[in-house]
Protein backbone atom coordinates (compact mmCIF):
# COMPACT_ATOMS: atom_id res chain seq x y z
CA UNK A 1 -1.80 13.51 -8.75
CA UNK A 2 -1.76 10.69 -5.88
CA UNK A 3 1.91 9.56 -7.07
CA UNK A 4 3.22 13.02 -5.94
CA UNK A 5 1.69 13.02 -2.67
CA UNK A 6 3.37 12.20 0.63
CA UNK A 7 2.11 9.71 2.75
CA UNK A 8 3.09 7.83 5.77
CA UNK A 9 5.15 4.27 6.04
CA UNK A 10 4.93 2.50 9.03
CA UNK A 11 7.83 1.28 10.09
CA UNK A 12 8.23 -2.62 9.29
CA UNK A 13 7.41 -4.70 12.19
CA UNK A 14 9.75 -7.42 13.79
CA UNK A 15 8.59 -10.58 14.89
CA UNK A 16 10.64 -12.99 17.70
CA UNK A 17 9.33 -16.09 15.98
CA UNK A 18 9.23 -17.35 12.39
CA UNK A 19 6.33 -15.98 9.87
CA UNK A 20 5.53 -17.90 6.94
CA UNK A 21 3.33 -16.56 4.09
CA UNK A 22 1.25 -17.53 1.21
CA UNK A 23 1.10 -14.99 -1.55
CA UNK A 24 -1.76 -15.54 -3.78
CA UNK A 25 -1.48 -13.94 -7.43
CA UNK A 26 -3.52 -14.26 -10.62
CA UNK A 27 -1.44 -13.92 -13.22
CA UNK A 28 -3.91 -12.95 -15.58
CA UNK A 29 -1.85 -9.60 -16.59
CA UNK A 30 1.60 -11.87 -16.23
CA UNK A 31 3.12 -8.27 -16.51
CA UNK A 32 1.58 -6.53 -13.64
CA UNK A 33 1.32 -9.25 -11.33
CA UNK A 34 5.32 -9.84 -11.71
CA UNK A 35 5.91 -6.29 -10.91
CA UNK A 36 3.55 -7.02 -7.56
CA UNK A 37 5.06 -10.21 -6.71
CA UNK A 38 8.63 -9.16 -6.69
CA UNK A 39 7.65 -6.63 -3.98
CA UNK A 40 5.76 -8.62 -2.10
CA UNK A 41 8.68 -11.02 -2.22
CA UNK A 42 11.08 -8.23 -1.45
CA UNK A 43 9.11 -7.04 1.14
CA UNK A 44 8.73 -10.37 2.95
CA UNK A 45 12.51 -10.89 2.76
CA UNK A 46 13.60 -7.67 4.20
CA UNK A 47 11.35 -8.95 7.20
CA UNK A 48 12.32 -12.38 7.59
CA UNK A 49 9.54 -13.80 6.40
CA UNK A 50 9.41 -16.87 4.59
CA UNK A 51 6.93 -17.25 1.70
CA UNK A 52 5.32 -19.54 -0.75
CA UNK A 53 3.64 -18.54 -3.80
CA UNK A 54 0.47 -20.20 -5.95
CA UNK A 55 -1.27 -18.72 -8.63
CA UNK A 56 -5.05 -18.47 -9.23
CA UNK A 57 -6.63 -17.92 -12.80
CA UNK A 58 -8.17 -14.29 -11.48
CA UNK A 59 -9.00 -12.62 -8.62
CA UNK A 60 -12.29 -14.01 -8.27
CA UNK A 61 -10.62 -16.81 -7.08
CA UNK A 62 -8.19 -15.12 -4.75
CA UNK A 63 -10.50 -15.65 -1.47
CA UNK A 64 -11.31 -18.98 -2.01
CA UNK A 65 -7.68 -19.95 -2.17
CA UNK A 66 -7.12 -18.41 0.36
CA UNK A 67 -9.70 -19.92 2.96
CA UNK A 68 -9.09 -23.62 1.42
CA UNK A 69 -5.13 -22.98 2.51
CA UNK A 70 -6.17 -21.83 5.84
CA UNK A 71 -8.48 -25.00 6.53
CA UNK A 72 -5.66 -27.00 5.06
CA UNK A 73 -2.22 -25.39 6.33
CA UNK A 74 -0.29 -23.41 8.57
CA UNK A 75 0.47 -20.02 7.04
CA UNK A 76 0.45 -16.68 9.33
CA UNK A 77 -0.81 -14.73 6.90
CA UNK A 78 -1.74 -13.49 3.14
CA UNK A 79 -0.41 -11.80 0.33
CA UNK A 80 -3.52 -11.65 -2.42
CA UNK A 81 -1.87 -10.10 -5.37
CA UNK A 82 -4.01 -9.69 -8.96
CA UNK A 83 -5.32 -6.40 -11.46
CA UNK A 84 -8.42 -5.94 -12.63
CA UNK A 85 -8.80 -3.42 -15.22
CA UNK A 86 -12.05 -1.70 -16.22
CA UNK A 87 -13.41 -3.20 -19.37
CA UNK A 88 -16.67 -2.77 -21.29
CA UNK A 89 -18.76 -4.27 -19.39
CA UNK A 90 -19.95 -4.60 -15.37
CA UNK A 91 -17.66 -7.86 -14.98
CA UNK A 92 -15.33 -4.83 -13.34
CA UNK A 93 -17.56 -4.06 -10.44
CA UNK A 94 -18.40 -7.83 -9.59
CA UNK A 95 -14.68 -8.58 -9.91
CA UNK A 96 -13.90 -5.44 -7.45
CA UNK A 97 -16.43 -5.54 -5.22
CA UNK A 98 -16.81 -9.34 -4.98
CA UNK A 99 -12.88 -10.00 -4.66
CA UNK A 100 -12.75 -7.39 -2.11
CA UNK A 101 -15.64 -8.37 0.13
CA UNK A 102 -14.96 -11.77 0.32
CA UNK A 103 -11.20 -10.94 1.19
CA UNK A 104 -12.58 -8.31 4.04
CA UNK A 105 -14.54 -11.52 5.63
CA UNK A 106 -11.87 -13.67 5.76
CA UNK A 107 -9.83 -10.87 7.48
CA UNK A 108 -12.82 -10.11 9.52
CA UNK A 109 -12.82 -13.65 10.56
CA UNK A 110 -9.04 -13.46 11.73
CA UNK A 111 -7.00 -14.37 9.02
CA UNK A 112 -4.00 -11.41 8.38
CA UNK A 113 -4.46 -10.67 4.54
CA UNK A 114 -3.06 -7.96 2.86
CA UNK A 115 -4.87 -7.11 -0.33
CA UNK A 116 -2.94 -5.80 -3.67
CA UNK A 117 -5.19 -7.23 -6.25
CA UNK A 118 -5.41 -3.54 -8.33
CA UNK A 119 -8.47 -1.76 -9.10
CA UNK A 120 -7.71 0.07 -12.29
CA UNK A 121 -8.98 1.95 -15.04
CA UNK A 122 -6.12 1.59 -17.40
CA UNK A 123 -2.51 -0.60 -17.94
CA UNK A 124 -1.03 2.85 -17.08
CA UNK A 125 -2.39 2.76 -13.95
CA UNK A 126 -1.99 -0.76 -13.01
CA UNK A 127 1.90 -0.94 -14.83
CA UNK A 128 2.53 3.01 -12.20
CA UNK A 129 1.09 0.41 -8.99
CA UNK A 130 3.32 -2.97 -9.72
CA UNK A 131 6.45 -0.91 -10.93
CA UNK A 132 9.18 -2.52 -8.53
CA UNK A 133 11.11 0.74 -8.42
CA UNK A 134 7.96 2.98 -7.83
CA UNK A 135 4.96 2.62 -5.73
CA UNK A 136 4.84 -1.04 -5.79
CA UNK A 137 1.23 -2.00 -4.53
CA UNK A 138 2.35 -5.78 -3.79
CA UNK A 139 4.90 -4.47 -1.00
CA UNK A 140 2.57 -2.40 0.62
CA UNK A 141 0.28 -5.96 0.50
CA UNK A 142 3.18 -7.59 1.94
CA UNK A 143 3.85 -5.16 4.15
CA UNK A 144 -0.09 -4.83 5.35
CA UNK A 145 -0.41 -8.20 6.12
CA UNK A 146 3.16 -8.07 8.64
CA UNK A 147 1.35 -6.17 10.59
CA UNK A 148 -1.92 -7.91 11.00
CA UNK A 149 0.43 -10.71 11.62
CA UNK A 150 2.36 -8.68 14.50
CA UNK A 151 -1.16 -7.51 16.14
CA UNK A 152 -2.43 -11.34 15.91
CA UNK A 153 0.48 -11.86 17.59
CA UNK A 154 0.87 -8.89 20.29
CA UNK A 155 -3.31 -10.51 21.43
CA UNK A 156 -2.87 -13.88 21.30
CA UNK A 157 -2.60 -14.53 24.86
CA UNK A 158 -5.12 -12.21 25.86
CA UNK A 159 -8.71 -12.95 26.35
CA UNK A 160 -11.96 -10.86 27.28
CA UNK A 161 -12.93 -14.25 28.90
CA UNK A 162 -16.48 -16.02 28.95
CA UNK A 163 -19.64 -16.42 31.13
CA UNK A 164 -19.72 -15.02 35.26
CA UNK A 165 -16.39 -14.38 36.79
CA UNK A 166 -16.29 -15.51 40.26
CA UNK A 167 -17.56 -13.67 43.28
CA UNK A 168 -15.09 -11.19 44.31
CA UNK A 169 -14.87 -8.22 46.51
CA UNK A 170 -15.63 -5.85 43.23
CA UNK A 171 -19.16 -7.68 43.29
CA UNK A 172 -22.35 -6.41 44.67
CA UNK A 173 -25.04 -8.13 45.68
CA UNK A 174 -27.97 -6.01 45.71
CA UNK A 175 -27.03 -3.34 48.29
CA UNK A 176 -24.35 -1.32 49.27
CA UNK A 177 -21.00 -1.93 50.18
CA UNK A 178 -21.13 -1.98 53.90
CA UNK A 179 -24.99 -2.72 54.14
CA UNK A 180 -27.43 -4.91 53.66
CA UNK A 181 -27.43 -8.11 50.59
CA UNK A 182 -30.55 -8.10 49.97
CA UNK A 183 -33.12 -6.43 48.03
């Protein structure tokens, strides 16, 4: 059982400026996605972090919030918090796999998202993943998106730069080093 298995915690990173966060939730199980918010929330807090919150109707629309408040705002990064459990029909897969892919292109894009919308087959499942006391899946979200945050951070000064660097003495120009320049 995955519950009973041990697995590693990075340690929380620390950050010498403010971070500000927007979690995104869907409330659609009010439940579950309390249970995820409060450790996001938690998890934010114990980092500094400050945080506002909006809700979405489902996770569908989790992405799209989040790129309209990235055009429109100044957050550091994402919290996307929701549950999707299997049904009867394939609205589960397009849910999953569309929620998930267009939050993985946003954070392939640059924004620092940290994605606990569940992925369940059962209330069990998704009430073990927001328990606040347990394995609390919106934490870990919280805690994912920290550390995007703290990498964006560590490179943003650095750059591969663009187009010809100058001559220099590491340059060549068609020869050797102590012969001839041309070809």
């Amino acid at each position: 059982m995955a519950s009973s298995e041990k697995h590693t915690v990075l340690d929380r990173p620390t950050f010498d400026k403010p971070v500000k966060v927007l979690i995104v939730v869907s409330p659609y199980y009010n439940d579950i996605a309390a249970g995820l918010l409060q450790g996001a929330k938690a998890e934010l807090k114990a980092a500094g972090a400050t945080y506002e919150v909006v809700e979405m109707p489902g996770a569908l629309e989790i992405p799209t919030a989040i790129g309209i408040s990235d055009r429109a705002s100044n957050f550091d990064g994402y919290v996307a918090l929701g549950c999707v459990i299997r049904g009867e029909t394939t609205h589960y897969e397009t849910v999953c796999n569309d929620s998930s892919r267009a939050l993985q292109m946003l954070g392939l894009s640059g924004l620092c998202i940290g994605n606990g919308i569940l992925t369940v087959e059962n209330k069990k499942q998704a009430e073990v993943r927001a328990d606040p006391d347990g394995q609390n899946k919106g934490g870990g979200a919280a805690a994912a998106a920290l550390h995007l945050i703290a990498l964006a951070r560590k490179w943003a000064g650095t750059s591969k730069g663009i187009g010809f660097m100058p001559r220099g003495e590491d340059t060549l120009m068609a020869g050797d080093a102590g012969g001839t320049t041309t070809a």
